[in-house]
C-alpha atoms as a PDB file:
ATOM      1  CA  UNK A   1      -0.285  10.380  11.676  1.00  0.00           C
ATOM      2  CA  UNK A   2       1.971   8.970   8.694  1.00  0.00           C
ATOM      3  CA  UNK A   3       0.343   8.000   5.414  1.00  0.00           C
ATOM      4  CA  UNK A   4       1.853   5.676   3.555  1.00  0.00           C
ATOM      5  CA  UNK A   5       0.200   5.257  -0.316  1.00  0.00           C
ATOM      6  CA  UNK A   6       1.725   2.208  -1.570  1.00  0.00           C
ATOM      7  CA  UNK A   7       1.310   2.690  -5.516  1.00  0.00           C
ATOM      8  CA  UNK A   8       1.685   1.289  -9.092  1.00  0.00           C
ATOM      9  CA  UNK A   9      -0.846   0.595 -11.775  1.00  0.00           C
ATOM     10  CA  UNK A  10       1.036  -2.025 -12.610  1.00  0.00           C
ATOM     11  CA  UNK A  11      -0.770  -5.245 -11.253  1.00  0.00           C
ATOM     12  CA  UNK A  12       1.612  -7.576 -10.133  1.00  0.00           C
ATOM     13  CA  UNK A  13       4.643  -5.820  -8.628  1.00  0.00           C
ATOM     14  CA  UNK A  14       4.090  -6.788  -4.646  1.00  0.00           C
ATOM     15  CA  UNK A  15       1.732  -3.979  -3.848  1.00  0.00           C
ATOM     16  CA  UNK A  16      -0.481  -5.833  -1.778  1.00  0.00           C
ATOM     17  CA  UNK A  17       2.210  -7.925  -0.138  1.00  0.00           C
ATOM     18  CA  UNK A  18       4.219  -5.001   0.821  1.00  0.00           C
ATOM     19  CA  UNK A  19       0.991  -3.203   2.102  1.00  0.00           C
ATOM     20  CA  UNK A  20       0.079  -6.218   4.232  1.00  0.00           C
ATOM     21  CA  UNK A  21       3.838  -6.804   5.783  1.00  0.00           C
ATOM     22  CA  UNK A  22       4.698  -3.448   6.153  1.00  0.00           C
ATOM     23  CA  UNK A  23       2.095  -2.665   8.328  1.00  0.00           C
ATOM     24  CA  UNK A  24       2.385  -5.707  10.395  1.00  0.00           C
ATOM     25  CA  UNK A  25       6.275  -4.964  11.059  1.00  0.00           C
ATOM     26  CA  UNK A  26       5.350  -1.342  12.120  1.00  0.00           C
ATOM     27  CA  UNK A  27       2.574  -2.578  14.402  1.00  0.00           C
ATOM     28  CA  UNK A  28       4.794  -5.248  16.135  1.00  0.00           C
ATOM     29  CA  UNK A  29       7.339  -2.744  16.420  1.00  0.00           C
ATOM     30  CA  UNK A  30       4.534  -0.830  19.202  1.00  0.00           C
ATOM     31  CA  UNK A  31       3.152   1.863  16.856  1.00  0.00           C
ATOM     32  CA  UNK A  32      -0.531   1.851  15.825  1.00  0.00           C
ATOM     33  CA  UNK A  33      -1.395   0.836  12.129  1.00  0.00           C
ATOM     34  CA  UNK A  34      -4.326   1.100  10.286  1.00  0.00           C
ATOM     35  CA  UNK A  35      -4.358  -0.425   7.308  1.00  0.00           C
ATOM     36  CA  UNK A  36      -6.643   0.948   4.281  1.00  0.00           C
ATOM     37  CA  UNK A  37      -7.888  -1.627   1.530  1.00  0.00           C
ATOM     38  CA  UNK A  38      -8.837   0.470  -1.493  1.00  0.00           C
ATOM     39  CA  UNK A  39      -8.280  -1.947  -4.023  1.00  0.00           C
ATOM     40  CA  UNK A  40     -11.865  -3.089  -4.866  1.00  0.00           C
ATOM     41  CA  UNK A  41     -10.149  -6.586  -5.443  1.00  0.00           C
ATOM     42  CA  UNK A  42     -10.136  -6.822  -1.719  1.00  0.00           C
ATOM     43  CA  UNK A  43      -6.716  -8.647  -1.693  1.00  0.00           C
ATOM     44  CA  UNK A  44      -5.915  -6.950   1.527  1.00  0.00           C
ATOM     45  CA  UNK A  45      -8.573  -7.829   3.451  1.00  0.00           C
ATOM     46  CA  UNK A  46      -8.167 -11.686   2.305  1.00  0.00           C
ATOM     47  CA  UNK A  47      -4.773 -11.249   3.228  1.00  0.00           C
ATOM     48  CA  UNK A  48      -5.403 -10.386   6.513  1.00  0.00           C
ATOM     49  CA  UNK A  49      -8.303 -13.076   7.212  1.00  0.00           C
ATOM     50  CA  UNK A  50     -10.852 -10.792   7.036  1.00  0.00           C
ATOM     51  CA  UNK A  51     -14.370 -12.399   5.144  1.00  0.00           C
ATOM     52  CA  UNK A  52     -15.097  -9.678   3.329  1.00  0.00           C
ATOM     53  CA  UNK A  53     -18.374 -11.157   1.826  1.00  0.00           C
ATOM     54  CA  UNK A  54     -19.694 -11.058   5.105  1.00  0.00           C
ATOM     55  CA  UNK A  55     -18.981  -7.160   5.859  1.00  0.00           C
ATOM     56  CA  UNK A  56     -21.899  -5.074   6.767  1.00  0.00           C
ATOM     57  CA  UNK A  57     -19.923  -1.950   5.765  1.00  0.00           C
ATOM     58  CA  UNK A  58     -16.648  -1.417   3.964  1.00  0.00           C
ATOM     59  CA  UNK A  59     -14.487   1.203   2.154  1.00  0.00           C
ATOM     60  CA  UNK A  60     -17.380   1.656  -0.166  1.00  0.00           C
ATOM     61  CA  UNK A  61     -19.445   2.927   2.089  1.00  0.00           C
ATOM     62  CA  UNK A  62     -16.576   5.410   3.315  1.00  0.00           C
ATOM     63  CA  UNK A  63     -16.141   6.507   0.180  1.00  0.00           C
ATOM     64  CA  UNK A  64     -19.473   7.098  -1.230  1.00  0.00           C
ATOM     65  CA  UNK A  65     -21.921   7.586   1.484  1.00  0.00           C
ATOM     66  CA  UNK A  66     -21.542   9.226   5.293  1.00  0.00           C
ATOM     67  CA  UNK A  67     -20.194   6.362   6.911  1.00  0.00           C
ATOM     68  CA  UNK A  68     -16.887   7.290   9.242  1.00  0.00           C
ATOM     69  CA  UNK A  69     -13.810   5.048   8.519  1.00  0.00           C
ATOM     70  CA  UNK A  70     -13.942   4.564  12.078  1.00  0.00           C
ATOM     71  CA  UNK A  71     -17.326   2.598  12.071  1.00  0.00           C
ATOM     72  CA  UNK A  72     -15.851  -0.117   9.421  1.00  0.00           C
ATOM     73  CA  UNK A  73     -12.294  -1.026  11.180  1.00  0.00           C
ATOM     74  CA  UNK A  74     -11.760  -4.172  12.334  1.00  0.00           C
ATOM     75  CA  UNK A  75      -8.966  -4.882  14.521  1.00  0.00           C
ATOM     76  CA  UNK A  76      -6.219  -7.922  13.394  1.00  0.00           C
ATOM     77  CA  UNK A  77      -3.999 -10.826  14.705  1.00  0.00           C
ATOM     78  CA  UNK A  78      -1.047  -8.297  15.644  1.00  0.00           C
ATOM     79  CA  UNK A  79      -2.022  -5.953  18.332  1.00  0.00           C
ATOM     80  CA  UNK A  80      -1.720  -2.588  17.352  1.00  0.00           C
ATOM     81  CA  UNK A  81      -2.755  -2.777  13.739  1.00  0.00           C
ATOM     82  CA  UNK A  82      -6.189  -3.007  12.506  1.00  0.00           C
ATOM     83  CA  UNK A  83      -8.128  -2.601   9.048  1.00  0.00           C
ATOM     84  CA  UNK A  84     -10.015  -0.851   6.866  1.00  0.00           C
ATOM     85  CA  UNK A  85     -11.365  -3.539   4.693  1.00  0.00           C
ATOM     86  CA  UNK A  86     -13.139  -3.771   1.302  1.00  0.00           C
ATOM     87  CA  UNK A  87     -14.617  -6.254  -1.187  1.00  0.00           C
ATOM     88  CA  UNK A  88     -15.922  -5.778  -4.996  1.00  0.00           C
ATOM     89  CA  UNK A  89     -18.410  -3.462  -4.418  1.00  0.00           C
ATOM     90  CA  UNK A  90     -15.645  -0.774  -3.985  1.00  0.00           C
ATOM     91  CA  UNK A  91     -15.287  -0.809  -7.566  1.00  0.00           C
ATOM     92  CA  UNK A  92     -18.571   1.035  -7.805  1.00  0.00           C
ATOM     93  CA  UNK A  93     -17.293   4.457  -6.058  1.00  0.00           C
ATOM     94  CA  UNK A  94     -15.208   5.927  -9.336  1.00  0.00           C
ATOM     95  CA  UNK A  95     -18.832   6.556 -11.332  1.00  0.00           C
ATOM     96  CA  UNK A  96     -20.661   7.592  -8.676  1.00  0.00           C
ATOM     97  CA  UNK A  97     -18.108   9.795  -7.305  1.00  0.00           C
ATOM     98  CA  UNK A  98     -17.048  11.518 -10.914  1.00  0.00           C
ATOM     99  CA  UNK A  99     -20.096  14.133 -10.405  1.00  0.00           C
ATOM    100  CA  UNK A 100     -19.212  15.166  -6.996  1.00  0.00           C
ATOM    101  CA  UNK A 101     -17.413  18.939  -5.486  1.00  0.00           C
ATOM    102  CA  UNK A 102     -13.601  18.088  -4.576  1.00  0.00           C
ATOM    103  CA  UNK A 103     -14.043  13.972  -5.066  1.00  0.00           C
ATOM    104  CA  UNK A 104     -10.529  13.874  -5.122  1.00  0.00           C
ATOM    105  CA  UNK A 105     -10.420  14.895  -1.381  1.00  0.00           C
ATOM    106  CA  UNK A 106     -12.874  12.582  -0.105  1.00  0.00           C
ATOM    107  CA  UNK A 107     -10.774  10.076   1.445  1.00  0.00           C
ATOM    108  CA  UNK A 108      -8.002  12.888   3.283  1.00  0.00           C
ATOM    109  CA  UNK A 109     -11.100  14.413   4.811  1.00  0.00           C
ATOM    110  CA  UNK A 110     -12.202  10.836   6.160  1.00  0.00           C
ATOM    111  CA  UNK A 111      -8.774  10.310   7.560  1.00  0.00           C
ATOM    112  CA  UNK A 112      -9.027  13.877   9.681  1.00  0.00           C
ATOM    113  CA  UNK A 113     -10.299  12.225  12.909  1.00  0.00           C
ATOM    114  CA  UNK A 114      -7.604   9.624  12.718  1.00  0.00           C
ATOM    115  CA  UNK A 115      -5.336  11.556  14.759  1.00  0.00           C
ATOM    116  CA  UNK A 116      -4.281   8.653  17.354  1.00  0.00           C
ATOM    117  CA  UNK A 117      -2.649   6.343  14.395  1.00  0.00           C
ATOM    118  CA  UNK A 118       1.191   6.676  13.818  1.00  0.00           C
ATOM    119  CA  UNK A 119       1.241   5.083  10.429  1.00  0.00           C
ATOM    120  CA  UNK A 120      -1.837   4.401   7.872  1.00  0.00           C
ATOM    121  CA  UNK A 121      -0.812   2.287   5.407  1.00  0.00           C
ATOM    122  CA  UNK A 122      -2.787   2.444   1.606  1.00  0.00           C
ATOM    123  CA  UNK A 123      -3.075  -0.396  -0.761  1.00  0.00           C
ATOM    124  CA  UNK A 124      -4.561   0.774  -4.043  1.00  0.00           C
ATOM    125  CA  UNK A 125      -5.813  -0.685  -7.178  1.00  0.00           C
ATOM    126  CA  UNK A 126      -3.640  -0.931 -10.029  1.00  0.00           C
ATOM    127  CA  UNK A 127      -5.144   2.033 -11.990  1.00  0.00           C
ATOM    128  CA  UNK A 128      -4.515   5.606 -12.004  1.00  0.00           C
ATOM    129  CA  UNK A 129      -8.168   6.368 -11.314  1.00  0.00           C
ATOM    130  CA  UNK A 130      -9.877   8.224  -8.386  1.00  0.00           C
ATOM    131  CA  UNK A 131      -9.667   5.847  -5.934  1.00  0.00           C
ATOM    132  CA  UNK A 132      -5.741   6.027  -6.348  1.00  0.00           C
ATOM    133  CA  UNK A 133      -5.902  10.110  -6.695  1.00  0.00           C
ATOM    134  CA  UNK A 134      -7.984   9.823  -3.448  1.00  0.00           C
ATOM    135  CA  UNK A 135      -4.951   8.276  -1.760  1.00  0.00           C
ATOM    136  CA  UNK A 136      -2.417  10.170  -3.140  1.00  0.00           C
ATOM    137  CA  UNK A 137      -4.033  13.582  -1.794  1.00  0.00           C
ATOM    138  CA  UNK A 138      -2.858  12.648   2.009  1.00  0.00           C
ATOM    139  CA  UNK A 139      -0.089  10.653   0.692  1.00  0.00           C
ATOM    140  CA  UNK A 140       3.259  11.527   3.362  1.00  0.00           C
ATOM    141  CA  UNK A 141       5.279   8.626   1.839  1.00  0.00           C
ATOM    142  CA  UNK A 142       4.548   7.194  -1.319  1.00  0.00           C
ATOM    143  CA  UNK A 143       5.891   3.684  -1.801  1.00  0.00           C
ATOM    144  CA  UNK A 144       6.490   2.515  -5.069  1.00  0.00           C
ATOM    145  CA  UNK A 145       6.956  -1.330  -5.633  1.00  0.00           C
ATOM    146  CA  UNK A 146       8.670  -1.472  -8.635  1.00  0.00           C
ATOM    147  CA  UNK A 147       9.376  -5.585  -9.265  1.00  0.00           C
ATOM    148  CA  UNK A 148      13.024  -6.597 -10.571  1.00  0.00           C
ATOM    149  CA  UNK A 149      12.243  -8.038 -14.040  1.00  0.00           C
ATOM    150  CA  UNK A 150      12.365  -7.140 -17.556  1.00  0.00           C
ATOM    151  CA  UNK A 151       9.141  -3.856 -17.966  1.00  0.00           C
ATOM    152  CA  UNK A 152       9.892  -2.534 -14.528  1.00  0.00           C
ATOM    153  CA  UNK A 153      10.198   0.708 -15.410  1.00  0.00           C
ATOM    154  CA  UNK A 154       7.789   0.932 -18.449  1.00  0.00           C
ATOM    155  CA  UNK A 155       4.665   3.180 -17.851  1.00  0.00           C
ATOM    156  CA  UNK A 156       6.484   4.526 -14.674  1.00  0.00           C
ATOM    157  CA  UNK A 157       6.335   7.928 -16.436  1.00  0.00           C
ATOM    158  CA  UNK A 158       2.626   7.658 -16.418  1.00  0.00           C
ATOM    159  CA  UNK A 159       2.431   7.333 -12.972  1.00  0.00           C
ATOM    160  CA  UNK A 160       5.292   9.657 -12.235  1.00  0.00           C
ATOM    161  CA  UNK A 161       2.666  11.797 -14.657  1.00  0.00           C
ATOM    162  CA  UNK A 162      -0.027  11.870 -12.425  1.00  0.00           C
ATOM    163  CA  UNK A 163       1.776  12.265  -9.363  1.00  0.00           C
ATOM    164  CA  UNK A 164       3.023  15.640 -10.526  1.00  0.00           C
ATOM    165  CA  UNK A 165       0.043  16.239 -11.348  1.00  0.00           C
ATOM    166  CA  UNK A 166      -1.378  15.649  -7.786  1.00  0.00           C
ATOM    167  CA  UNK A 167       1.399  17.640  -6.484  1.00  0.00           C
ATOM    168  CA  UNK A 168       0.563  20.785  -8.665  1.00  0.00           C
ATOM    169  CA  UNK A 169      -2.850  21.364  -8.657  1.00  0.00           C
ATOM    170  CA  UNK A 170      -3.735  19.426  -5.268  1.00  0.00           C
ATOM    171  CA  UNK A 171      -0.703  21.049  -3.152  1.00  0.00           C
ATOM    172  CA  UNK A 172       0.452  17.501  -1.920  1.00  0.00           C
ATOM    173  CA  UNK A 173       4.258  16.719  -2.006  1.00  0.00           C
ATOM    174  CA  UNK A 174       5.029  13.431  -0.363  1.00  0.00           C
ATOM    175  CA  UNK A 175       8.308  11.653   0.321  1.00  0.00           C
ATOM    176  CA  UNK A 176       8.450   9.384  -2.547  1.00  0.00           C
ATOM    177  CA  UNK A 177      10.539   5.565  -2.421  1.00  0.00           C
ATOM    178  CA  UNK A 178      10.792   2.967  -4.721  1.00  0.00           C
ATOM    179  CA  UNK A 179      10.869  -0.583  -3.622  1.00  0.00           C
ATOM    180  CA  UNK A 180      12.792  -3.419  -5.219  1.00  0.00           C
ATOM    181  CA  UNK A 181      10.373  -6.461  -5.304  1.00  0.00           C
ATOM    182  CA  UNK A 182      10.221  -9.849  -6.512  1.00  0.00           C
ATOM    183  CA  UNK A 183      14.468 -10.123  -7.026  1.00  0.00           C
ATOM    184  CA  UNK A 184      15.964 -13.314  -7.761  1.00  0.00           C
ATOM    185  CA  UNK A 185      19.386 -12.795  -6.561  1.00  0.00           C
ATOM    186  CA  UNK A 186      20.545 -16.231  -8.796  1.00  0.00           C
ATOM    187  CA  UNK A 187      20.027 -14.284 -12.249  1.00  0.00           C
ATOM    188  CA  UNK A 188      21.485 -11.544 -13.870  1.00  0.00           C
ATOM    189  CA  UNK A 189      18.485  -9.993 -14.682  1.00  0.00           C
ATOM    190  CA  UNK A 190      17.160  -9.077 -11.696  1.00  0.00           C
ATOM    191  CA  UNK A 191      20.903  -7.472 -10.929  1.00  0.00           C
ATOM    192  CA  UNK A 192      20.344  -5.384 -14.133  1.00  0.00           C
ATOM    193  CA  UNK A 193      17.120  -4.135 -13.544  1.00  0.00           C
ATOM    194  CA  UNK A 194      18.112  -3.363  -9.758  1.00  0.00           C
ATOM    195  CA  UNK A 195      20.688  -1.177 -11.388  1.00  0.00           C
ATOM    196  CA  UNK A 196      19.071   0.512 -13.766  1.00  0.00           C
ATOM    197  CA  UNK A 197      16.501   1.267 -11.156  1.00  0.00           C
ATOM    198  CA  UNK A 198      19.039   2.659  -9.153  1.00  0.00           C
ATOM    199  CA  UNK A 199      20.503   4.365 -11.442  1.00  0.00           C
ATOM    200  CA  UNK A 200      16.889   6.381 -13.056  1.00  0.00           C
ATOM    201  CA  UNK A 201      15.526   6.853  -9.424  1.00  0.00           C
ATOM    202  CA  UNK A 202      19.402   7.099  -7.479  1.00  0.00           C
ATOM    203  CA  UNK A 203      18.776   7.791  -3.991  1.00  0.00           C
ATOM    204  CA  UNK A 204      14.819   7.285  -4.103  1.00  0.00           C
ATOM    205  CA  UNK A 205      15.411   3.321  -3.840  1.00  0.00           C
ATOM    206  CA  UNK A 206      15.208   2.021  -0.513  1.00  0.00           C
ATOM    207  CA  UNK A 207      18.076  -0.124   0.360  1.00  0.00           C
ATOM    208  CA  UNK A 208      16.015  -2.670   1.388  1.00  0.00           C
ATOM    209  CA  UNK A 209      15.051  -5.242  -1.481  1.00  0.00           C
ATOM    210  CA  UNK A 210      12.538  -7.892  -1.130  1.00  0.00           C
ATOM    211  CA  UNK A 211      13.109 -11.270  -2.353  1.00  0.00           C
ATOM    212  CA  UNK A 212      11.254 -13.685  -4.463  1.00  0.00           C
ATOM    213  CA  UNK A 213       9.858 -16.155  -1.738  1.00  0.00           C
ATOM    214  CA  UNK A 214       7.833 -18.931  -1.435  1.00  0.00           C
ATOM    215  CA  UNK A 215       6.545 -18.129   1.976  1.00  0.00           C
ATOM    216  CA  UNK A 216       5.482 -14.996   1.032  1.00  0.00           C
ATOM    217  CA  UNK A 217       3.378 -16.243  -1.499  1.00  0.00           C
ATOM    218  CA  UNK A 218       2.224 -18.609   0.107  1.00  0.00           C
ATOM    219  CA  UNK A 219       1.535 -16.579   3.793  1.00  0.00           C
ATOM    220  CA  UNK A 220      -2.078 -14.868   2.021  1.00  0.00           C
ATOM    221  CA  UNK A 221      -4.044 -17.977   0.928  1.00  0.00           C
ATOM    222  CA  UNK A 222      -3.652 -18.221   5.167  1.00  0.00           C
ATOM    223  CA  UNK A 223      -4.937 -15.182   5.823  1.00  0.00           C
ATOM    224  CA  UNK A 224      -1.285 -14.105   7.703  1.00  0.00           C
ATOM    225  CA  UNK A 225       0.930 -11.873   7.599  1.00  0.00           C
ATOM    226  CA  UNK A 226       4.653 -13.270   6.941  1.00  0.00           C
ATOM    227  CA  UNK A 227       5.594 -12.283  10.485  1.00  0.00           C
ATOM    228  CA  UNK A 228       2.804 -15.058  11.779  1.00  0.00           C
ATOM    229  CA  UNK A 229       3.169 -17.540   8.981  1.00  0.00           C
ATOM    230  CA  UNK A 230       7.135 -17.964   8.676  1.00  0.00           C
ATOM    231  CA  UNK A 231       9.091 -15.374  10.575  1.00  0.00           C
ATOM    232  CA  UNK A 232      12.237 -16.889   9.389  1.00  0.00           C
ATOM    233  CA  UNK A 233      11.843 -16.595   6.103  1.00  0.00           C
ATOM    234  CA  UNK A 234      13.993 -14.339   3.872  1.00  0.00           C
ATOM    235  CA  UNK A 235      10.767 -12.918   2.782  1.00  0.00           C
ATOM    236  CA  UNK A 236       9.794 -11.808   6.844  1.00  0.00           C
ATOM    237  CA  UNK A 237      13.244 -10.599   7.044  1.00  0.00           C
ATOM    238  CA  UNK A 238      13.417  -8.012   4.257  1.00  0.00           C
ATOM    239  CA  UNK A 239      10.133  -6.914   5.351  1.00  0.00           C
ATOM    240  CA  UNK A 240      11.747  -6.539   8.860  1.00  0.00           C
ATOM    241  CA  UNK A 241      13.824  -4.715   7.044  1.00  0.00           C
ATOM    242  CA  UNK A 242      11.715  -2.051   5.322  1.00  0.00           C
ATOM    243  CA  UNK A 243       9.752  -1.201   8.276  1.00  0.00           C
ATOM    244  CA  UNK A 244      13.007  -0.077  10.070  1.00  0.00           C
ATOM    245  CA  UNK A 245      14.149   2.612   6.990  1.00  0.00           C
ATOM    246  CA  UNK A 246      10.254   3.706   6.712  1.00  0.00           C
ATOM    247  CA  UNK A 247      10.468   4.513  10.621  1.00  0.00           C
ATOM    248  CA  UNK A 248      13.655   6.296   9.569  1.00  0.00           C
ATOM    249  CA  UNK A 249      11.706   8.138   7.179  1.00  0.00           C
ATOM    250  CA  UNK A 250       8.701   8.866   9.239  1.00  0.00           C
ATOM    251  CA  UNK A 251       7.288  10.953  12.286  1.00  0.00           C
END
């Protein structure tokens, strides 16, 4: 079992899109995927067609009362990958969870049982609160998406902050990527920022960069992954793409 923590507080950067297509490429590629929504936003789980106002138990209830992940995923179009879904009432957990013994290791002692998934794939909220902590505890890669435009890199030392942190005081060490998003090969900004990016992080960067794309955009308000909704897109390409250097990178 692989965890993937796909991480930035910054809202906007692809976070959700890469979680979604990344873990549809890895499934269709024959390994078994669960992917975990833990952004109370629920972005994920709309992604991926799931009605999460209809959900009798969610991430919430994995979280903050006894539930087993296993009792709240759902399997998915692809075979092979499944979910862990959530809606807005996720956003509850932090408070209730602040008073509890070794909160931060809630969510690696749900995953335990998990042992017959090769990859499970994290989307977080963008905030550096415990929910994301949570996720970064039995983090193996941790994927950054890092979009190609103008404050890319400011408040990455924040995050960069708390990951050392994790690291120190929780004993977690993970492989750690960052992912070019968003890049509009037609302007010179995007080339500047891809290089200063490569330049701060140098061989962190996955070679892979995703585009700006229509389809992608567009592939969520369907509830699909790219691969379904236009697999000859640019966008399903680069995706393609990723999942082949993560497998590199993985078990």
């Amino acid at each position: 079992m692989w965890v993937v923590t796909v991480c930035n507080h910054k809202g906007g950067c692809g976070k959700t899109t890469t979680s979604i297509n990344l873990a549809a490429y890895l499934a269709l590629k024959g390994k078994k995927v669960l992917l975990i929504d833990l952004d109370p936003q629920g972005a994920t789980s709309t992604g991926l067609g799931i009605e999460k106002w209809h959900l009798e138990k969610h991430m919430y209830d994995v979280m903050v009362n006894e539930t087993p992940i296993q009792e709240i995923v759902l399997p998915t179009e692809i075979p092979g990958l499944f979910i862990a879904p959530c809606n807005i009432d996720l956003s509850g957990a932090e408070p209730e969870l602040a008073s509890q013994i070794a909160r931060e290791l809630i969510l690696k002692e749900k995953l335990q049982p998990l042992k017959d998934f090769d990859y499970i794939i994290i989307d977080t909220p963008p905030s550096l609160g415990l929910l994301t902590i949570n996720s970064l505890i039995p983090c193996s890669l941790l994927l950054i998406p890092l979009q190609a435009e103008f404050y890319a890199l400011e408040g990455m030392s924040q995050l960069l902050k708390i990951v050392k942190m994790v690291e120190t005081r929780l004993g977690s060490k993970p492989t750690r990527r960052v992912l070019l998003t968003m890049y509009d090969a037609r302007t010179n900004l995007s080339k500047q920022v891809a290089e200063q990016v490569r330049d701060f992080f140098k061989d962190q960067v996955f070679q892979t960069i995703i585009p700006r794309n229509v389809k992608l955009a567009e592939a969520p308000s369907h509830g699909k992954p790219i691969c379904l909704y236009d697999p000859e897109s640019t966008g399903a390409e680069a995706y393609k793409q990723l999942s082949e250097e993560v497998m590199q990178l993985g078990p």
